[in-house]
N, C-alpha and C. Protein backbone atom coordinates (compact mmCIF):
# COMPACT_ATOMS: atom_id res chain seq x y z
N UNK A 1 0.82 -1.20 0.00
CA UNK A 1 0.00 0.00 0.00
C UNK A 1 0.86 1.26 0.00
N UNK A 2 1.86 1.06 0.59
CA UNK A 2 3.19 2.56 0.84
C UNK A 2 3.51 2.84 -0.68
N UNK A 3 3.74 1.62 -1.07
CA UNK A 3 4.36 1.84 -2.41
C UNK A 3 3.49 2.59 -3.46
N UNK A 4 2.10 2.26 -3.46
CA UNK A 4 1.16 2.85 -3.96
C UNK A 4 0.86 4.26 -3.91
N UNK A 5 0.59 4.74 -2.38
CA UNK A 5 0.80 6.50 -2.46
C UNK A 5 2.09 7.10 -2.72
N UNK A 6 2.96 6.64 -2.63
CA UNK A 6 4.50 6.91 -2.86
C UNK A 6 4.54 6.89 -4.00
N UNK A 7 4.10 6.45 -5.23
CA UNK A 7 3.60 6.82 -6.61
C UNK A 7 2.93 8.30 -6.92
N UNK A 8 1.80 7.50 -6.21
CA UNK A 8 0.78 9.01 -6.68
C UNK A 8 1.73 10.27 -6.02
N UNK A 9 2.09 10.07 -4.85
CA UNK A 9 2.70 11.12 -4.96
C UNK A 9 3.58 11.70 -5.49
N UNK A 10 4.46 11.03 -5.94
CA UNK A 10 5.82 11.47 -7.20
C UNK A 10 5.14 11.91 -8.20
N UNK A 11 3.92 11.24 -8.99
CA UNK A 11 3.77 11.55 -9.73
C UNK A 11 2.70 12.81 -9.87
N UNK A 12 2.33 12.93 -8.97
CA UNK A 12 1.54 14.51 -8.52
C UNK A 12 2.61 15.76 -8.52
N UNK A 13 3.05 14.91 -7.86
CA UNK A 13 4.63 16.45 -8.36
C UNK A 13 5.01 16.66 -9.25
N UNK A 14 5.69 15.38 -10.22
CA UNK A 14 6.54 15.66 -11.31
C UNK A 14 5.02 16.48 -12.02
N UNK A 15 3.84 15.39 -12.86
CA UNK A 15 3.08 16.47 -13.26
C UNK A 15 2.68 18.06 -13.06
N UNK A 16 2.59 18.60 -11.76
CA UNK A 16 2.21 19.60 -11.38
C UNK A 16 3.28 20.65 -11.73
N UNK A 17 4.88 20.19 -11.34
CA UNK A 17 5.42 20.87 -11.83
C UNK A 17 5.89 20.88 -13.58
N UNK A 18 5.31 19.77 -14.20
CA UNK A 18 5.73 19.88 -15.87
C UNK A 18 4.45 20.82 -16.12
N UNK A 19 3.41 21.14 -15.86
CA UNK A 19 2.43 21.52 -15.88
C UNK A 19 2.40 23.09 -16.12
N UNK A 20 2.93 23.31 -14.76
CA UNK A 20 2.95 24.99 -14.05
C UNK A 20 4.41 25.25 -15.21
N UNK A 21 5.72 24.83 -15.25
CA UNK A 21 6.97 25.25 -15.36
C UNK A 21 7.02 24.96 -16.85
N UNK A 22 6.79 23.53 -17.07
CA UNK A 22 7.18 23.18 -18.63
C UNK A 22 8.14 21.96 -18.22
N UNK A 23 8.05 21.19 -19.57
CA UNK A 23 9.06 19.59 -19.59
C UNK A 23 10.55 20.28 -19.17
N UNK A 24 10.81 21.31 -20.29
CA UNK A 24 12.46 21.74 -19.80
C UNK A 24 12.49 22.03 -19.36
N UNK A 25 11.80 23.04 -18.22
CA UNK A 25 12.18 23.08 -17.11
C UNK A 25 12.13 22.29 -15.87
N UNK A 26 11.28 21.40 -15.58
CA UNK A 26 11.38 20.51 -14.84
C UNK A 26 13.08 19.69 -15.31
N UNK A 27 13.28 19.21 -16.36
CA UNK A 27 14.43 18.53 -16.41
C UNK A 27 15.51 19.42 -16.13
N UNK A 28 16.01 20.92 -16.43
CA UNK A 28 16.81 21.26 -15.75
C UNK A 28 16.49 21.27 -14.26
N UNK A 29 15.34 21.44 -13.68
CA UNK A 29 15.68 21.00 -12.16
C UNK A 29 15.70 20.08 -11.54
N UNK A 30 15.72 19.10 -12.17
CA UNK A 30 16.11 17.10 -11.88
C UNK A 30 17.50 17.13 -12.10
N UNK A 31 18.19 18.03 -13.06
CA UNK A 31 19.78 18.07 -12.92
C UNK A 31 20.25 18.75 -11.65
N UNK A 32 19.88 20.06 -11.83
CA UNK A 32 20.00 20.70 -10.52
C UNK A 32 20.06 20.20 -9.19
N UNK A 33 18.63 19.05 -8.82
CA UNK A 33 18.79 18.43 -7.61
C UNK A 33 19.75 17.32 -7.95
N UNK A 34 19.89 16.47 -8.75
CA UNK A 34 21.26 15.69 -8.97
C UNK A 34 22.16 15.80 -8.35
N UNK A 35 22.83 17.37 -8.68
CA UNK A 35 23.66 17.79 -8.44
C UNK A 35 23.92 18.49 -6.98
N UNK A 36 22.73 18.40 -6.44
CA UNK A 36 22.52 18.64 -5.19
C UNK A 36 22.31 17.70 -4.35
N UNK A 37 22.78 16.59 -5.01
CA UNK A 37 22.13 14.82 -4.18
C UNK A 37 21.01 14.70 -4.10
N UNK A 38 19.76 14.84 -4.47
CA UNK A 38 18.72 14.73 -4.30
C UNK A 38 17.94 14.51 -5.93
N UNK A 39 16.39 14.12 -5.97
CA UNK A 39 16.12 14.16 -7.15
C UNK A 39 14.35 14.45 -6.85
N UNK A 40 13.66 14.78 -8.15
CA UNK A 40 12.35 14.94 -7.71
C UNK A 40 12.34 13.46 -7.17
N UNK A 41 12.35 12.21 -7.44
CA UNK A 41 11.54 11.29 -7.52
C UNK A 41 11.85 11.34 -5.87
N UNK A 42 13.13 11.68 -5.04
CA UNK A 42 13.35 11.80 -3.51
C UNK A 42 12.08 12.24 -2.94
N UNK A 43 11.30 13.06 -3.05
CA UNK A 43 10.59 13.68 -2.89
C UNK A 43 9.66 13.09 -1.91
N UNK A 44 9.00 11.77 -2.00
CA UNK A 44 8.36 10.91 -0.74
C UNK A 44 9.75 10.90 0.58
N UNK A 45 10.62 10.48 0.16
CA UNK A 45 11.54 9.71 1.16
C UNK A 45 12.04 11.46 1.84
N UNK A 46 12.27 12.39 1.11
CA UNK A 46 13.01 13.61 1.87
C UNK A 46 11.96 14.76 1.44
N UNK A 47 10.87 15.22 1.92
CA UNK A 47 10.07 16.32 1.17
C UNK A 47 9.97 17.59 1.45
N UNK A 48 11.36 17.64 2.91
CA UNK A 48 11.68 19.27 3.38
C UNK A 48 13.08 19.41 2.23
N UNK A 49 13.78 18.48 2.04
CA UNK A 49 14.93 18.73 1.23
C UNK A 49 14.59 18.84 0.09
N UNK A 50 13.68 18.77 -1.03
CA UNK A 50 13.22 19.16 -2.08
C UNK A 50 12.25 20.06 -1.72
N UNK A 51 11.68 20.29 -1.32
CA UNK A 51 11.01 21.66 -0.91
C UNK A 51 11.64 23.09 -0.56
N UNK A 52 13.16 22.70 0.02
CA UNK A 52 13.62 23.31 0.30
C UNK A 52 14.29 23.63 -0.95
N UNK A 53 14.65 22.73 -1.94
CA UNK A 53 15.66 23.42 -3.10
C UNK A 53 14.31 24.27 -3.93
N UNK A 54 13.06 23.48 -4.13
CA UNK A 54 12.19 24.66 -4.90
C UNK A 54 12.27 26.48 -4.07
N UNK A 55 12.27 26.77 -3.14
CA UNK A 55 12.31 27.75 -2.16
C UNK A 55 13.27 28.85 -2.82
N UNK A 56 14.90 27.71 -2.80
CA UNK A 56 16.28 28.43 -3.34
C UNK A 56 16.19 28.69 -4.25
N UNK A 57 15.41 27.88 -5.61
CA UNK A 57 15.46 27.97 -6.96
C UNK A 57 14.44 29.11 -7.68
N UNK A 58 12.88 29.19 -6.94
CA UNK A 58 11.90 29.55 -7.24
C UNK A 58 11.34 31.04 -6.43
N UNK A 59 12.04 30.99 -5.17
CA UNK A 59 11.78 32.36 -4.56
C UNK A 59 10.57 32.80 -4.15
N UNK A 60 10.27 33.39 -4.50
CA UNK A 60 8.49 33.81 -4.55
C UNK A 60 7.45 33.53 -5.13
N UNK A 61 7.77 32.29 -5.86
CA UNK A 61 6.86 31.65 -6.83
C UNK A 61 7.19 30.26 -6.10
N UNK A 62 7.72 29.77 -5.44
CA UNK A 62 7.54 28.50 -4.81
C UNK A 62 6.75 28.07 -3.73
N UNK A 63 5.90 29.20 -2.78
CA UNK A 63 4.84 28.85 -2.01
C UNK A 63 3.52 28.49 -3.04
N UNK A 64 3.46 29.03 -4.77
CA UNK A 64 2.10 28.80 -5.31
C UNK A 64 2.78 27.71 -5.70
N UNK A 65 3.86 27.30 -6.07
CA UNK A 65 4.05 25.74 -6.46
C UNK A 65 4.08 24.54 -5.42
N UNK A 66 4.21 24.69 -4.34
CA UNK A 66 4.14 23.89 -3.24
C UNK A 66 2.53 23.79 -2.84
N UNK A 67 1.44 25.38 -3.20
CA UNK A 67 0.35 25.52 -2.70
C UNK A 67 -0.40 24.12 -4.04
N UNK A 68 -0.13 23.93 -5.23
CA UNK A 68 -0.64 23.68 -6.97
C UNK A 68 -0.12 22.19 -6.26
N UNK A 69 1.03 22.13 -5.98
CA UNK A 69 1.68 20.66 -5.98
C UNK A 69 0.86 19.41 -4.38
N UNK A 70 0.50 20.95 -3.77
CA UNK A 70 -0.58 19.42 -2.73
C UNK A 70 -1.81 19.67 -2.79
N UNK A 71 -2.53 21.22 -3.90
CA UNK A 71 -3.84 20.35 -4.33
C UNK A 71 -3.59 19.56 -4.98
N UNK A 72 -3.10 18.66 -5.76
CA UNK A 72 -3.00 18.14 -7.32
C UNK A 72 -2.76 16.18 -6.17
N UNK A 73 -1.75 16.54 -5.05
CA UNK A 73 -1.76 15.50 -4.29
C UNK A 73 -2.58 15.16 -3.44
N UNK A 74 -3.93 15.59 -2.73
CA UNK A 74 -4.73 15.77 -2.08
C UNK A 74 -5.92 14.96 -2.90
N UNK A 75 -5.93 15.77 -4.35
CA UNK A 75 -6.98 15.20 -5.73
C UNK A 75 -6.88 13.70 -5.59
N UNK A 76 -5.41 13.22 -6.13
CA UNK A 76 -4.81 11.96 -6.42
C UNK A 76 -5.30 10.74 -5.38
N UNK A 77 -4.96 11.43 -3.90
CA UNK A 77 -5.02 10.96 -3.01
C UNK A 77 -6.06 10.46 -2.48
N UNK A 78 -7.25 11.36 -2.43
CA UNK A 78 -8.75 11.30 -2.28
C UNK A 78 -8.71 12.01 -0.75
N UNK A 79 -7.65 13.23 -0.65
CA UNK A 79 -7.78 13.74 0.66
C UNK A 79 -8.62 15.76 0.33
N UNK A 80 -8.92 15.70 1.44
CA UNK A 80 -9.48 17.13 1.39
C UNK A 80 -8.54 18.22 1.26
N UNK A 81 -8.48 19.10 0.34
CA UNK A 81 -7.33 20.14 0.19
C UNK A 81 -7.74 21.16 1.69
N UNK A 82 -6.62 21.19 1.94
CA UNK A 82 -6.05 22.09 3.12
C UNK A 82 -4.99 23.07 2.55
N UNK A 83 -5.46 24.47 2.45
CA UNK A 83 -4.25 25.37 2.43
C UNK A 83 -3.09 25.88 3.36
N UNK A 84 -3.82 24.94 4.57
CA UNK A 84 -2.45 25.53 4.98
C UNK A 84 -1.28 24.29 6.20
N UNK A 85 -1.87 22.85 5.13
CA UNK A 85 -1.10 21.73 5.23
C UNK A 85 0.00 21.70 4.09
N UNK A 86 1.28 21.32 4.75
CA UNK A 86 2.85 21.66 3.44
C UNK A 86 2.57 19.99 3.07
N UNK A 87 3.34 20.05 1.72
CA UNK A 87 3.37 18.82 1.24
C UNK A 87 4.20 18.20 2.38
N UNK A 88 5.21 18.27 3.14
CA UNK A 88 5.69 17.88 4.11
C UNK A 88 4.84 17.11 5.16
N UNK A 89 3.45 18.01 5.46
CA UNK A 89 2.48 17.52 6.53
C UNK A 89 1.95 15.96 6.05
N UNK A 90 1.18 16.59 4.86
CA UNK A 90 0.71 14.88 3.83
C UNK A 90 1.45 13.74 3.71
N UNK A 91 3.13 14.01 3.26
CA UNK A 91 3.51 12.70 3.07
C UNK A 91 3.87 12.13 4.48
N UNK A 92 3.99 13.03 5.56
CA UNK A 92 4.04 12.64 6.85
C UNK A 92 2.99 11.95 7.17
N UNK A 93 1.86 12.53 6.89
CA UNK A 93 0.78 11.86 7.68
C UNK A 93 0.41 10.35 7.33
N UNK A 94 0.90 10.30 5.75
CA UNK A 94 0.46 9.08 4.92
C UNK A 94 1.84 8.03 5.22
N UNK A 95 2.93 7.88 5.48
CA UNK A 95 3.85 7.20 6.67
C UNK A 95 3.41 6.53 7.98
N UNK A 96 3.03 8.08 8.49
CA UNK A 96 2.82 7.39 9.94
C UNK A 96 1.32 6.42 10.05
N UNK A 97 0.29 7.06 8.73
CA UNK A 97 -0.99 6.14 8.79
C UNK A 97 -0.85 4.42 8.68
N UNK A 98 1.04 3.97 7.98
CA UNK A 98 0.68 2.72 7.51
C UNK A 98 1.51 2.21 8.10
């Protein structure tokens, strides 16, 4: 079952952000975190450390991409959107539920 939301959720991200940003840009920032040890697909297993590189990378446009990236995971999920739960809170909560 872990393995299952641990999908939807990668893949709520990567979409949301090919979505909002564009294909090339998402792939330059899969190099970027590379190169930062990290990668989107990290994103279940570490989701303050990729959250944190959107922050460095995105500035003032990364609270509406973090806000886009856990409705879109909330949808997937079949959970109620909360604005003012971080994707951090969700994949936490969906861990400790199983």
């Amino acid at each position: 079952m872990s393995e299952e939301y641990r999908d939807k959720v990668i893949d709520a991200v990567i979409d949301t952000l090919r979505s909002i940003l564009g294909e090339v840009t998402v792939q330059a920032l899969e190099v970027f975190m590379k190169m930062n040890g990290t990668s989107l697909y990290s994103i279940y297993d570490e989701p303050d450390r990729v959250t944190n590189l959107l922050y460095v990378l995105f500035k003032s446009s990364a609270r509406f991409l973090e806000d886009e990236i856990v409705k879109e995971v909330c949808l997937r999920l079949g959970h109620e959107y909360n604005c003012k739960v971080s994707l951090n809170d969700i994949i936490n909560s969906i861990k400790y539920k199983q």
